[in-house]
C-alpha atoms as a PDB file:
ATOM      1  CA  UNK A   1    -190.598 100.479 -79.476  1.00  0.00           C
ATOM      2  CA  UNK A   2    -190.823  99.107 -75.721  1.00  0.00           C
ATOM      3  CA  UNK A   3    -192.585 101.998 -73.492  1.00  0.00           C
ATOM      4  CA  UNK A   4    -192.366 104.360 -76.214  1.00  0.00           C
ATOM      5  CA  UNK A   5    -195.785 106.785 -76.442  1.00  0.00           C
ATOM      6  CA  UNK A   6    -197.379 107.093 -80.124  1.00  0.00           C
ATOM      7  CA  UNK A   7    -198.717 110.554 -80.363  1.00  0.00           C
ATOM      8  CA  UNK A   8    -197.865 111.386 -84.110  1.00  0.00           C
ATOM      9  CA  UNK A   9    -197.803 108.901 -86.878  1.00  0.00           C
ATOM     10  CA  UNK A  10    -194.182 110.532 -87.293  1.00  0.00           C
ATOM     11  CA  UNK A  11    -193.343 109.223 -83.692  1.00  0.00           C
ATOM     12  CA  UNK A  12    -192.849 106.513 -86.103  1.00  0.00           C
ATOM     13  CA  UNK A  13    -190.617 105.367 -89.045  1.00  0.00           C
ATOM     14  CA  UNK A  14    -191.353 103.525 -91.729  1.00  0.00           C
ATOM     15  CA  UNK A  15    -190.044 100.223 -90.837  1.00  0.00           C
ATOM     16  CA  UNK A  16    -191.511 100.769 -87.242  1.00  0.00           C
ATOM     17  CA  UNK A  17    -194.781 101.268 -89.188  1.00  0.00           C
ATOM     18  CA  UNK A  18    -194.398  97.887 -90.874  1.00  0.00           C
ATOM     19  CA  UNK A  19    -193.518  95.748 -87.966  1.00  0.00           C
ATOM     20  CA  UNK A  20    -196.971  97.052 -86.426  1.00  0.00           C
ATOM     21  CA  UNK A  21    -198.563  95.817 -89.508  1.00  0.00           C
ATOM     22  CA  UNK A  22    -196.958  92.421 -89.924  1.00  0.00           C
ATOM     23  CA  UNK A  23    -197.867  91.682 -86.326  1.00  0.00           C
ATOM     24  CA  UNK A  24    -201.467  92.382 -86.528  1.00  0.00           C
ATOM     25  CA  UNK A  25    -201.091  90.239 -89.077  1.00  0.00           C
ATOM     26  CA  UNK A  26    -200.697  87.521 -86.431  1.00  0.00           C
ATOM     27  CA  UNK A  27    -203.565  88.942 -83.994  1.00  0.00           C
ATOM     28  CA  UNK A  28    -205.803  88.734 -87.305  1.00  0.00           C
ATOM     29  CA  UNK A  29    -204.841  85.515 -87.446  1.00  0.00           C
ATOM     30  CA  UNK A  30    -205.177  84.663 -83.669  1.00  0.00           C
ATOM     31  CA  UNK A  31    -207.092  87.494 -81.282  1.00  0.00           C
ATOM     32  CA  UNK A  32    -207.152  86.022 -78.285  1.00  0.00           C
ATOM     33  CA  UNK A  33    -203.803  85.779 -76.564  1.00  0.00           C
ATOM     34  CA  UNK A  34    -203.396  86.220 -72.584  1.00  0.00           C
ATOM     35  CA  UNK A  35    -200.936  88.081 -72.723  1.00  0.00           C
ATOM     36  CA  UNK A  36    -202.014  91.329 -70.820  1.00  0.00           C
ATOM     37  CA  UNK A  37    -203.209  89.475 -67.504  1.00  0.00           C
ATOM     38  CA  UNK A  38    -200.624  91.122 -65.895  1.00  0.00           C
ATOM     39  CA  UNK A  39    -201.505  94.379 -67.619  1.00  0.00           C
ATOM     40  CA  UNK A  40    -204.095  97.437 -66.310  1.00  0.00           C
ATOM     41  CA  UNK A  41    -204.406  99.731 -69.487  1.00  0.00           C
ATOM     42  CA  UNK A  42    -206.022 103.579 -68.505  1.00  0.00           C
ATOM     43  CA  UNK A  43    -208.640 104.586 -71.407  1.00  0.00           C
ATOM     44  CA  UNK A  44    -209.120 108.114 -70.534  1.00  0.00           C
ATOM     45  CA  UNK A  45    -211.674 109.643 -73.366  1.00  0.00           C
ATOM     46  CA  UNK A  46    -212.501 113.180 -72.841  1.00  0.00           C
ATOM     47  CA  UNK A  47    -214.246 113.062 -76.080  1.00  0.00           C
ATOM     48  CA  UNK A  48    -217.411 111.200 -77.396  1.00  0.00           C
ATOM     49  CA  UNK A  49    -215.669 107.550 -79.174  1.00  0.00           C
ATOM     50  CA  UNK A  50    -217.598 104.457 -80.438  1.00  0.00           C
ATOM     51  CA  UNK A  51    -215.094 102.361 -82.369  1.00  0.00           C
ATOM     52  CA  UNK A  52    -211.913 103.542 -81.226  1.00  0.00           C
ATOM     53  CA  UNK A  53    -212.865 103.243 -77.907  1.00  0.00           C
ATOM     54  CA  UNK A  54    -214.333 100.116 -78.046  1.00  0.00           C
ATOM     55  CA  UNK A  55    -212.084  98.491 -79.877  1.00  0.00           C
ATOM     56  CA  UNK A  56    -209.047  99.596 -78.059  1.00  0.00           C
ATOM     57  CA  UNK A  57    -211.235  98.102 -74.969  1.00  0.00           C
ATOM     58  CA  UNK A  58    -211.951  94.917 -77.000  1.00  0.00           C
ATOM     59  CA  UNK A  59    -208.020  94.100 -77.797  1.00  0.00           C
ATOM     60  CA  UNK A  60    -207.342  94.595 -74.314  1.00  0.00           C
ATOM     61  CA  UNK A  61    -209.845  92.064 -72.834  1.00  0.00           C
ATOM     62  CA  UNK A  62    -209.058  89.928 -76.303  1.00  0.00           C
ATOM     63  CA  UNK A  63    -205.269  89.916 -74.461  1.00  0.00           C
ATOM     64  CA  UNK A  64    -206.746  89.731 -70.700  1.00  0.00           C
ATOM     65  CA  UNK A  65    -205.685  92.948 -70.225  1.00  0.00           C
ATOM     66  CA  UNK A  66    -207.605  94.950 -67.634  1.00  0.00           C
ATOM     67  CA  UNK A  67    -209.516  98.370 -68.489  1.00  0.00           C
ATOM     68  CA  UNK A  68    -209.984 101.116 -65.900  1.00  0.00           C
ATOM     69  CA  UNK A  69    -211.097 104.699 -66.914  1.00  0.00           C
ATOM     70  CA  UNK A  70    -213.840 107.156 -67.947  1.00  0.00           C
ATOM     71  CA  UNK A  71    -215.891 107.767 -71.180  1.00  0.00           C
ATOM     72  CA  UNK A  72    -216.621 111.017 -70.649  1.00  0.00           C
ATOM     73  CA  UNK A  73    -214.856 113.565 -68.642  1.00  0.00           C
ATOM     74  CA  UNK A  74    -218.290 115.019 -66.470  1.00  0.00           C
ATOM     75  CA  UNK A  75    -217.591 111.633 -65.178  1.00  0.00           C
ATOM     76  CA  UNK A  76    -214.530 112.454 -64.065  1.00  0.00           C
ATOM     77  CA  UNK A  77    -212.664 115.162 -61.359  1.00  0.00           C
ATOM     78  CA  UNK A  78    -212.628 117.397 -64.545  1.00  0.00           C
ATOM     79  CA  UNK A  79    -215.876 118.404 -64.060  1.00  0.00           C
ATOM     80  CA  UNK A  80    -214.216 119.581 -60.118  1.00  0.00           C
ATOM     81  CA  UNK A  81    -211.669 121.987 -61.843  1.00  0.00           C
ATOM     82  CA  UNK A  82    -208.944 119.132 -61.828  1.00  0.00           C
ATOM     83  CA  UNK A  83    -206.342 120.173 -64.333  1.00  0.00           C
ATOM     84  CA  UNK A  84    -205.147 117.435 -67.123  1.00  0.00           C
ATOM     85  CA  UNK A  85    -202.036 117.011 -65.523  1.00  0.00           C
ATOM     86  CA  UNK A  86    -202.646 116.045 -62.165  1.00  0.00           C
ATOM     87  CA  UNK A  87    -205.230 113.334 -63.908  1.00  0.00           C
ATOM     88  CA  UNK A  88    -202.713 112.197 -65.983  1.00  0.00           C
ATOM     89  CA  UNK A  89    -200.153 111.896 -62.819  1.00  0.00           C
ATOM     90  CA  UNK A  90    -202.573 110.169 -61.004  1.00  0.00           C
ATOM     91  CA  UNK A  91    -203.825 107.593 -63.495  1.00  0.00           C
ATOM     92  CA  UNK A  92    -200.398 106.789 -64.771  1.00  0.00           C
ATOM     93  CA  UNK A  93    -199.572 105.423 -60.957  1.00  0.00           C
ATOM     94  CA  UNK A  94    -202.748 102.941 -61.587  1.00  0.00           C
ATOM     95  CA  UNK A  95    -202.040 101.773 -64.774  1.00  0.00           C
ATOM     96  CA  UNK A  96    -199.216 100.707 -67.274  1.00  0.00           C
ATOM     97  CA  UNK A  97    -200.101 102.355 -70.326  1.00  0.00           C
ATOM     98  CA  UNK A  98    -202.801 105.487 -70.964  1.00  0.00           C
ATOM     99  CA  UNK A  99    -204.909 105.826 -74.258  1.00  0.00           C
ATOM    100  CA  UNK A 100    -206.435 109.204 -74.089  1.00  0.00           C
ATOM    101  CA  UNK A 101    -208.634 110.781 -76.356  1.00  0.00           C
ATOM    102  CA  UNK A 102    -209.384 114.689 -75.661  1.00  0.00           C
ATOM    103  CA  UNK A 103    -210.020 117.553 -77.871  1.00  0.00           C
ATOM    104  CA  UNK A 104    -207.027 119.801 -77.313  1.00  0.00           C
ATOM    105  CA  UNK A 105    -204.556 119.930 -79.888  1.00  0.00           C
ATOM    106  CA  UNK A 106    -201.331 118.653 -78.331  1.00  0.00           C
ATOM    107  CA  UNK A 107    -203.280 117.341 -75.078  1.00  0.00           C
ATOM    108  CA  UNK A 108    -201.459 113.852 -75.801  1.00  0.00           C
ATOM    109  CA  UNK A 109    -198.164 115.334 -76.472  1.00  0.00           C
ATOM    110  CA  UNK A 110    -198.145 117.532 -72.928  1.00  0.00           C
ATOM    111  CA  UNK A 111    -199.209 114.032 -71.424  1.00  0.00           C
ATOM    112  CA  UNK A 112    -196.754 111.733 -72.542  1.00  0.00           C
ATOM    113  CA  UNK A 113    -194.137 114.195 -71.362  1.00  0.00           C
ATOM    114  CA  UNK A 114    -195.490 113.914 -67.481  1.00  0.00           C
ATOM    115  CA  UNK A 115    -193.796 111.040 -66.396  1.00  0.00           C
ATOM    116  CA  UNK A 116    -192.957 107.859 -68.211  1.00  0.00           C
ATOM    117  CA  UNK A 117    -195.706 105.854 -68.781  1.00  0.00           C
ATOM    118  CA  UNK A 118    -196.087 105.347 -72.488  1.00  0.00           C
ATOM    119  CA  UNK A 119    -199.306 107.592 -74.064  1.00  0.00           C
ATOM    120  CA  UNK A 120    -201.384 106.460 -76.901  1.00  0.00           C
ATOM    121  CA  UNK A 121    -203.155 109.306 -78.426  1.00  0.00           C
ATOM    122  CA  UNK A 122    -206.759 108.096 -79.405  1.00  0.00           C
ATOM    123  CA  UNK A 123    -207.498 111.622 -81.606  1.00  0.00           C
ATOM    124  CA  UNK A 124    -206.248 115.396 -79.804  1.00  0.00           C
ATOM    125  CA  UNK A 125    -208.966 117.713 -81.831  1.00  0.00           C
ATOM    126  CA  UNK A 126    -208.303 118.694 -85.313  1.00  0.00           C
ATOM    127  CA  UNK A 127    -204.104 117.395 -84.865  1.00  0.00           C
ATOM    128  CA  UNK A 128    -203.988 113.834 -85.186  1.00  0.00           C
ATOM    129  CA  UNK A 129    -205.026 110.190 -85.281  1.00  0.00           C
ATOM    130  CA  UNK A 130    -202.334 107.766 -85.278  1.00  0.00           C
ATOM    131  CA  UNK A 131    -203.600 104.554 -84.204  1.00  0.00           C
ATOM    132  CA  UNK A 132    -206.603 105.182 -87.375  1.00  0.00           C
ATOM    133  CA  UNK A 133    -203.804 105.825 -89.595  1.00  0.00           C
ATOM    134  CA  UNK A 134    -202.127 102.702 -88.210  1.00  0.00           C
ATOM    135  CA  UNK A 135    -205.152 100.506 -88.712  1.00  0.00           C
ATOM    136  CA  UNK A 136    -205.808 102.453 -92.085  1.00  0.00           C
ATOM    137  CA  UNK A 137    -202.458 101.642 -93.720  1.00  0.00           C
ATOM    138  CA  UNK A 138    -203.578  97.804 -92.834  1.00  0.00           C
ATOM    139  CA  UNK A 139    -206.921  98.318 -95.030  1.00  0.00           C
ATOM    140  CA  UNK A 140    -204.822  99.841 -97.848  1.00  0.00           C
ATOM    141  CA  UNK A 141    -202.411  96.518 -97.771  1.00  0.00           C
ATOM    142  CA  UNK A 142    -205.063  93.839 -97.019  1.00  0.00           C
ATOM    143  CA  UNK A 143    -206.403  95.308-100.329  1.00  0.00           C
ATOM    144  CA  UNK A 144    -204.144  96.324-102.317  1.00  0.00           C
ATOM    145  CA  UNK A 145    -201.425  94.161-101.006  1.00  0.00           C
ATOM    146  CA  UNK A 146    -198.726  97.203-101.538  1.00  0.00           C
ATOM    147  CA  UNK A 147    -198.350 100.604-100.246  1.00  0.00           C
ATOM    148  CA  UNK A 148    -196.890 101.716-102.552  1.00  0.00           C
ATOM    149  CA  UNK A 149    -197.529 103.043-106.320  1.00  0.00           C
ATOM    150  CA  UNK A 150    -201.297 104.264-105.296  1.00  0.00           C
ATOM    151  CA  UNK A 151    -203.573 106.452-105.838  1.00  0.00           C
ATOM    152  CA  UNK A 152    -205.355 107.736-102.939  1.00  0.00           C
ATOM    153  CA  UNK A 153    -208.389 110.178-103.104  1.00  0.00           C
ATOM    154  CA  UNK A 154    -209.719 111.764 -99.940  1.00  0.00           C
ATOM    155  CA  UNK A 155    -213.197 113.268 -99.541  1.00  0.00           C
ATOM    156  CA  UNK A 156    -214.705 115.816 -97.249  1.00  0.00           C
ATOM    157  CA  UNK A 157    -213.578 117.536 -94.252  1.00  0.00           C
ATOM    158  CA  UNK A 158    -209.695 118.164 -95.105  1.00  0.00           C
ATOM    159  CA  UNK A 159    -208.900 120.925 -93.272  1.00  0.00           C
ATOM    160  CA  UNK A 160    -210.079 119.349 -89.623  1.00  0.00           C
ATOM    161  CA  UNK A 161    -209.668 115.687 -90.687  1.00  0.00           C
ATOM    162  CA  UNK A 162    -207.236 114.776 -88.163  1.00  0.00           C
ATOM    163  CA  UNK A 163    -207.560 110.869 -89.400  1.00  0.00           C
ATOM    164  CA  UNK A 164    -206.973 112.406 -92.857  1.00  0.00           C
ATOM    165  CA  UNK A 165    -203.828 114.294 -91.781  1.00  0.00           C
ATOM    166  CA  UNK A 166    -202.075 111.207 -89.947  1.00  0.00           C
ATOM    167  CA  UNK A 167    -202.854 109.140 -93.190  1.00  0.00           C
ATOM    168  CA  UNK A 168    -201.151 111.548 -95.314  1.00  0.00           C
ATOM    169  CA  UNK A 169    -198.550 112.045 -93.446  1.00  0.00           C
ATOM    170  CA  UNK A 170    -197.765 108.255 -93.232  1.00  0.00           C
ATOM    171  CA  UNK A 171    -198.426 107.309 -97.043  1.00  0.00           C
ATOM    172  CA  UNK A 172    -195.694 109.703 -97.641  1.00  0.00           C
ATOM    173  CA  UNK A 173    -193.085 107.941 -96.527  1.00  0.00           C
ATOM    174  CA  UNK A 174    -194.110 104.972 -99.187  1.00  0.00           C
ATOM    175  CA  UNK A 175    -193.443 105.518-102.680  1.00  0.00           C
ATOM    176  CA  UNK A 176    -195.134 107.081-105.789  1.00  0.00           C
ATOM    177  CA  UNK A 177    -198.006 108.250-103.750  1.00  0.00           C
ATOM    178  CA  UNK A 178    -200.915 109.827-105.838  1.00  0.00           C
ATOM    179  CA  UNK A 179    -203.056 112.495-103.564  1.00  0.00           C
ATOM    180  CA  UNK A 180    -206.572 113.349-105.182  1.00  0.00           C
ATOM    181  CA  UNK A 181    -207.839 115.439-102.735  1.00  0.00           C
ATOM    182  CA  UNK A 182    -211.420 116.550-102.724  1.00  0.00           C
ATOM    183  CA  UNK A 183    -213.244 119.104-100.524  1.00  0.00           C
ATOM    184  CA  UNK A 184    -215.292 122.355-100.679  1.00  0.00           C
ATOM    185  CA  UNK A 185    -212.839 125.333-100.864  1.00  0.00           C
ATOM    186  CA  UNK A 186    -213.380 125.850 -97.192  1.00  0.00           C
ATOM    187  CA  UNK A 187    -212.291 122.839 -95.984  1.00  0.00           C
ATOM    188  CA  UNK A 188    -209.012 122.066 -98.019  1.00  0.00           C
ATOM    189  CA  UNK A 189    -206.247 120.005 -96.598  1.00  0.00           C
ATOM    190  CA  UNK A 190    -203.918 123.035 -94.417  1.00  0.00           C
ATOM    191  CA  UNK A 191    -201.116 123.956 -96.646  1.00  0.00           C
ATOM    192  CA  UNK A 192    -198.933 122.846 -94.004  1.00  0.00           C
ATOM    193  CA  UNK A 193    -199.266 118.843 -95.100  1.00  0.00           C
ATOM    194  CA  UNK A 194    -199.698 119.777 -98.762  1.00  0.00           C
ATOM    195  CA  UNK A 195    -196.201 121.165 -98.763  1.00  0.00           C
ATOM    196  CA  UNK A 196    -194.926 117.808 -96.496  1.00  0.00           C
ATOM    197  CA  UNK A 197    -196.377 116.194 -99.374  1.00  0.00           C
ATOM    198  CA  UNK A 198    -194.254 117.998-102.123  1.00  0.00           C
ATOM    199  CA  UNK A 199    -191.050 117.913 -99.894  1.00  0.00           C
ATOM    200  CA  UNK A 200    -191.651 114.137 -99.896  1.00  0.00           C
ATOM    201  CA  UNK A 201    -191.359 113.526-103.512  1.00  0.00           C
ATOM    202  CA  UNK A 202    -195.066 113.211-104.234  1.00  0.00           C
ATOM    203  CA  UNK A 203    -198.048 114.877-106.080  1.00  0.00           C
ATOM    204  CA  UNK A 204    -201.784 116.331-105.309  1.00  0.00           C
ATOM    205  CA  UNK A 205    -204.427 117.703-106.715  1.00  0.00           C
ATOM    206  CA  UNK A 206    -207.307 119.075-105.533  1.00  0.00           C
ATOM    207  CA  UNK A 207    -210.925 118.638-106.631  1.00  0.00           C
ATOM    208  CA  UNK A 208    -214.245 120.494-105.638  1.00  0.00           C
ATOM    209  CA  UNK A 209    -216.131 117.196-107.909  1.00  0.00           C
ATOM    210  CA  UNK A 210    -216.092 113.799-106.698  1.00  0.00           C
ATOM    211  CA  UNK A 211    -216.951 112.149-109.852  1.00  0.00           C
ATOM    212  CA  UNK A 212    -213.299 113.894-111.372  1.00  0.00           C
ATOM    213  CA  UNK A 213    -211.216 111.128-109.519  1.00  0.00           C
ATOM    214  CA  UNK A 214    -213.597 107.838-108.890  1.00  0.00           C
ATOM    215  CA  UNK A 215    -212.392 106.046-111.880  1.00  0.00           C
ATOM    216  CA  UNK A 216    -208.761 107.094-111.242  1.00  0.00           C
ATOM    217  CA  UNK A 217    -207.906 105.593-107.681  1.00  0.00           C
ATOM    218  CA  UNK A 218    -207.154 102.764-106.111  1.00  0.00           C
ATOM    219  CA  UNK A 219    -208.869 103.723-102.415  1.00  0.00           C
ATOM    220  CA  UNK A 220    -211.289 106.093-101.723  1.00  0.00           C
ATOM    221  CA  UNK A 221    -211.317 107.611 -98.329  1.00  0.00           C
ATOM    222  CA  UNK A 222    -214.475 109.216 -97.352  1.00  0.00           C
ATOM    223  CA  UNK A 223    -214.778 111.471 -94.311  1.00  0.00           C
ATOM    224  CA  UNK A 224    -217.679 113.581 -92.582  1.00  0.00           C
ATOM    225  CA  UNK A 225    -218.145 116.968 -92.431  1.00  0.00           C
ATOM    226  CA  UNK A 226    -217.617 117.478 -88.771  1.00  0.00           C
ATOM    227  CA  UNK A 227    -220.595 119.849 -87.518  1.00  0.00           C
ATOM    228  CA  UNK A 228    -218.306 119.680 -83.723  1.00  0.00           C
ATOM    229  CA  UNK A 229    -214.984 121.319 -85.746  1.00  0.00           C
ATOM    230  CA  UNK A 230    -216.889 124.202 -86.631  1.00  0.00           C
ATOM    231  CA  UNK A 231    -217.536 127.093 -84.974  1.00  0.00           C
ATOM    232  CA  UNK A 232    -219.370 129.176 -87.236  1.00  0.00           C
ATOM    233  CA  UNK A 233    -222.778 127.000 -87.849  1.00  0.00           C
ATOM    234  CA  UNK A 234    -223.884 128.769 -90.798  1.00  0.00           C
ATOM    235  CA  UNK A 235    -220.322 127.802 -92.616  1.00  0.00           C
ATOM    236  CA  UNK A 236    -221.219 123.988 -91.847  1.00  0.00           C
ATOM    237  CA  UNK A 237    -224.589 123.931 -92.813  1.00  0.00           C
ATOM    238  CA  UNK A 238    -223.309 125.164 -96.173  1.00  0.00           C
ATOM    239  CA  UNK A 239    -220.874 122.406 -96.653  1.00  0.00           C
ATOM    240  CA  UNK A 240    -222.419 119.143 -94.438  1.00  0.00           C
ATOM    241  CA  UNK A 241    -224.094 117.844 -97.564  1.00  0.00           C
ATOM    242  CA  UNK A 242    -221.275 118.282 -99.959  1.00  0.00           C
ATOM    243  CA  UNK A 243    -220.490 115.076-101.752  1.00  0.00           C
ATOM    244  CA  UNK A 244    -222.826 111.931-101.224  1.00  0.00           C
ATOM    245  CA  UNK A 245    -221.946 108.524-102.698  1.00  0.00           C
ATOM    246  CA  UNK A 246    -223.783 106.166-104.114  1.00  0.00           C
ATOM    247  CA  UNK A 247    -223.545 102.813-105.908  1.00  0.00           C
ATOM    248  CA  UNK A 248    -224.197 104.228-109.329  1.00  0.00           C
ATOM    249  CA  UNK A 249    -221.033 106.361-109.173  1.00  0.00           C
ATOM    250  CA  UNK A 250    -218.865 103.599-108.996  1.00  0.00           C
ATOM    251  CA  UNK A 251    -220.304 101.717-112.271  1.00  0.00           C
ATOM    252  CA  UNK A 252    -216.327 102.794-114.163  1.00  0.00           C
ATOM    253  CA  UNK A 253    -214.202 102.598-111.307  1.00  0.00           C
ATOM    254  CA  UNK A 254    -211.096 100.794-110.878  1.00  0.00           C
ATOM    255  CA  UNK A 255    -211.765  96.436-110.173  1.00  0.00           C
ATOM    256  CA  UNK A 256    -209.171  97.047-107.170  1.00  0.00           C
ATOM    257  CA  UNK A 257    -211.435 100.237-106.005  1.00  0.00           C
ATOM    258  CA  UNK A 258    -211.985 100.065-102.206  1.00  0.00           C
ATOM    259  CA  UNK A 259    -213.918 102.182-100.199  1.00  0.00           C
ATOM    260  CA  UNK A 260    -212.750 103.149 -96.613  1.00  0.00           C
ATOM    261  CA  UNK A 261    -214.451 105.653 -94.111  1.00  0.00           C
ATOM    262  CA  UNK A 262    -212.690 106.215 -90.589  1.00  0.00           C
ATOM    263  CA  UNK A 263    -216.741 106.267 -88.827  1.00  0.00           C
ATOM    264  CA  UNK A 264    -218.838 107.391 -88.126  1.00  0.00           C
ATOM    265  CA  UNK A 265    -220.597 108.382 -91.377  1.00  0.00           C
ATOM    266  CA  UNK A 266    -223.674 110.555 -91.279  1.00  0.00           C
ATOM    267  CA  UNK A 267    -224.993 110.849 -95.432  1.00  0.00           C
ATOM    268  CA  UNK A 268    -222.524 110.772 -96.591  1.00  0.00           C
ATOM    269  CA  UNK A 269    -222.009 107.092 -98.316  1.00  0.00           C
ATOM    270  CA  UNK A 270    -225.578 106.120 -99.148  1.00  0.00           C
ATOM    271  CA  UNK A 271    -226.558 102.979 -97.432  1.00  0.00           C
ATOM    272  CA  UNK A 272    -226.868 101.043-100.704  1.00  0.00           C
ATOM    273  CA  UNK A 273    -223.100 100.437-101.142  1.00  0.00           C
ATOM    274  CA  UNK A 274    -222.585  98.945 -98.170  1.00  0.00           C
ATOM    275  CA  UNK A 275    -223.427  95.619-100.458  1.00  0.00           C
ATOM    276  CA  UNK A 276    -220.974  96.397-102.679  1.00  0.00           C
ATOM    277  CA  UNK A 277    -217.818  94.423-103.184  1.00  0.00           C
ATOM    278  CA  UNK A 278    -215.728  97.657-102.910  1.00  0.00           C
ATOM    279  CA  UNK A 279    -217.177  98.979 -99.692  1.00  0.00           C
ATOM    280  CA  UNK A 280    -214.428  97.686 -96.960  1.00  0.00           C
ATOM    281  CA  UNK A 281    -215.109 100.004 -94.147  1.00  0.00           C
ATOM    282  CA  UNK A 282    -216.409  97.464 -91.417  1.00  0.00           C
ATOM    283  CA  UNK A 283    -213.835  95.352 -92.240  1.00  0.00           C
ATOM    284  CA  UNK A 284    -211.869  98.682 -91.731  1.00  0.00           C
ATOM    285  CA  UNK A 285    -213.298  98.923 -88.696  1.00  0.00           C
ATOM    286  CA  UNK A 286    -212.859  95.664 -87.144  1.00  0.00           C
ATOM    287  CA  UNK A 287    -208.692  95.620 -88.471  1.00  0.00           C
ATOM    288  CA  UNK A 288    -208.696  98.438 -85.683  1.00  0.00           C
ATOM    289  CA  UNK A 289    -208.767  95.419 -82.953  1.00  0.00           C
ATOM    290  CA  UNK A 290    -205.944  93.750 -84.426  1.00  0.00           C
ATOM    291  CA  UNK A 291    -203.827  96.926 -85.295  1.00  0.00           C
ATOM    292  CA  UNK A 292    -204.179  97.847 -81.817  1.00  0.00           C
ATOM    293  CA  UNK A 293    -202.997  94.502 -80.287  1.00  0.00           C
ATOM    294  CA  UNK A 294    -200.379  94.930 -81.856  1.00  0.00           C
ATOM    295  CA  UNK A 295    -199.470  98.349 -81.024  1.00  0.00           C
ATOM    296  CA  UNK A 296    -200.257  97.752 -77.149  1.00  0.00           C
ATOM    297  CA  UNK A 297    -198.312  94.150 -77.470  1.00  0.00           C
ATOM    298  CA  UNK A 298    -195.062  96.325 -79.278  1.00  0.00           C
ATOM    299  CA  UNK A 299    -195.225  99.071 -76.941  1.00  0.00           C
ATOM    300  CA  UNK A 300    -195.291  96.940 -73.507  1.00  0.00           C
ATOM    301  CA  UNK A 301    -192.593  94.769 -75.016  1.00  0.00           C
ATOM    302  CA  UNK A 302    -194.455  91.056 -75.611  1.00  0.00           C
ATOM    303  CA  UNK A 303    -193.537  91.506 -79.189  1.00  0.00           C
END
C-alpha cells in the first residue's frame, strides 16, 4: 500500500481494507506516536469540512506530522484563475502526501494522476468518500464485532450520499449483506450501485417508511438531506424534513442496534437519542482519528 493514493474505496481490496482496520486498532489503542516528524502532509479542502478535516489534521499532529494548506479555496490562488492542476503540481513539491477535498466529481482521481505523490480523497462532490467508509466499516466491527451477516439500513439522501455510496460499495465485498434502503423516491440510491449490489451476491430493498426496517437491522445509518447537492430548491425543501428519529422509535429494535451518522446532522436524529445506548455516532466520529493514522501510517510505509 506504500505511496499508493486512495480515491475509491475500490482502490482497495478486501484484505487491504482489513489491515487498515486492524491497525487503527493499535492507534485506538495508542494515538500518539512520532512517527510523522519527518512528514509535511498538504490538506487542500476546497470544500466546507469540520470533522474530516479536523481529524485528518488531529492524526497528523497526534503522529508529529506537519500540516500546511488551505480551508477554503478564496484563500487560495483559485480565487486568481489558478487551475487545479498547477495547485496540485505545486503543493505536491512541498509536501509528501495531499488530502484534498473539492466538489468535482473525479477532482481526486485527475490529481493523483499528476505526478506521484500519493492523493487521499477527503469527499469529490456527490462520487465518493473513502476514508468515511474506512472509518465507518470500523464502527460496524467495534459493534458488531463482524462484517459480515448484517443488516444495514440507510436513511436519507441516497442518490448524492457520496459517504453512502463508498459504504455500499465496501460492505459488498463482505458476506450476506442485507441493504434496507430508505429515501424519498427522489433521492434513491443511483441504479448504478444497486446493480453492483446484485452482481455481488447480495439483496436490497427499498423503503419510503423508516419505521418498516428499525426493528430489522443491525446498524442504522442516517444521512442529511443535502440542501448544497441540489439545484432545484423547491425539490429540497420538499424532501429536507423527510424522516426524523427519535428515541421512541427505537423502543422494538434489535439489543445490537447502533446508530451511525457520517455529520453533520441538521433534524434529522432528534437530540434526545444522543443518550441512548445505541446512538454511536461521536464515537463514530472520533474512530475517524485512528482510521486515518492508520491509513496515512500504511500509505507512507511506517506500517
Amino acid at each position: 500500500m506504500k505511496n499508493r493514493s486512495l480515491i475509491s474505496i475500490n482502490d482497495y481490496s478486501k484484505e487491504e481494507i482489513l489491515h487498515i482496520l486492524k491497525i487503527a486498532e493499535e492507534f485506538e489503542a495508542n494515538p500518539r506516536q512520532k512517527i510523522l516528524e519527518n512528514h509535511v502532509i498538504a490538506s487542500l479542502f476546497f470544500e466546507p469540512s469540520t470533522r474530516t478535516r479536523l481529524s485528518f489534521e488531529s492524526a497528523i499532529m497526534q503522529l508529529g506530522g506537519k500540516v500546511i494548506g488551505f480551508t477554503d479555496a478564496s484563500s487560495s490562488s483559485v480565487k486568481k484563475g489558478e487551475s487545479l492542476r498547477d495547485t496540485i503540481e505545486t503543493i505536491s513539491l512541498y509536501s509528501d502526501l495531499i488530502v484534498m477535498r473539492h466538489p468535482l466529481e473525479g477532482s481526486s482521481r485527475f490529481a493523483s494522476e499528476l505526478n506521484d505523490t500519493p492523493v487521499i480523497n477527503a469527499g469529490d462532490g456527490a462520487n465518493q468518500h473513502p476514508t468515511q467508509c474506512l472509518l465507518d466499516l470500523y464502527s460496524i466491527m467495534q459493534t458488531q464485532n463482524t462484517l459480515d451477516g448484517l443488516d444495514i439500513a440507510l436513511v436519507g439522501d441516497l442518490k448524492y450520499g457520496r459517504t453512502v455510496h463508498s459504504l455500499v460499495i465496501a460492505l459488498s465485498m463482505f458476506k450476506n449483506t442485507r441493504f434496507h434502503l430508505v429515501s424519498p423516491f427522489e433521492l434513491k440510491l443511483p441504479r448504478s450501485i444497486k446493480d453492483f449490489i446484485i452482481a455481488n451476491g447480495h439483496t436490497y430493498e427499498q423503503y419510503t417508511d423508516i419505521s418498516q426496517v428499525i426493528e430489522k437491522t443491525d446498524i442504522l445509518y442516517m444521512t442529511r438531506i443535502q440542501q448544497e447537492r441540489f439545484a432545484d430548491q423547491l425539490e429540497y425543501e420538499r424532501v429536507k424534513n423527510s424522516y426524523i428519529l427519535e428515541n421512541s422509535m427505537l423502543e422494538n429494535s434489535r439489543d445490537n442496534l447502533r446508530i451511525l451518522h457520517p455529520m453533520p446532522r441538521v433534524n434529522e436524529i432528534d437530540e434526545n437519542v444522543d443518550t441512548n445506548e445505541k446512538a454511536h455516532y461521536f464515537q463514530q466520529a472520533q474512530n475517524g482519528v485512528f482510521v486515518r493514522q492508520a491509513l496515512l501510517a500504511s500509505i507512507l510505509g511506517l506500517r
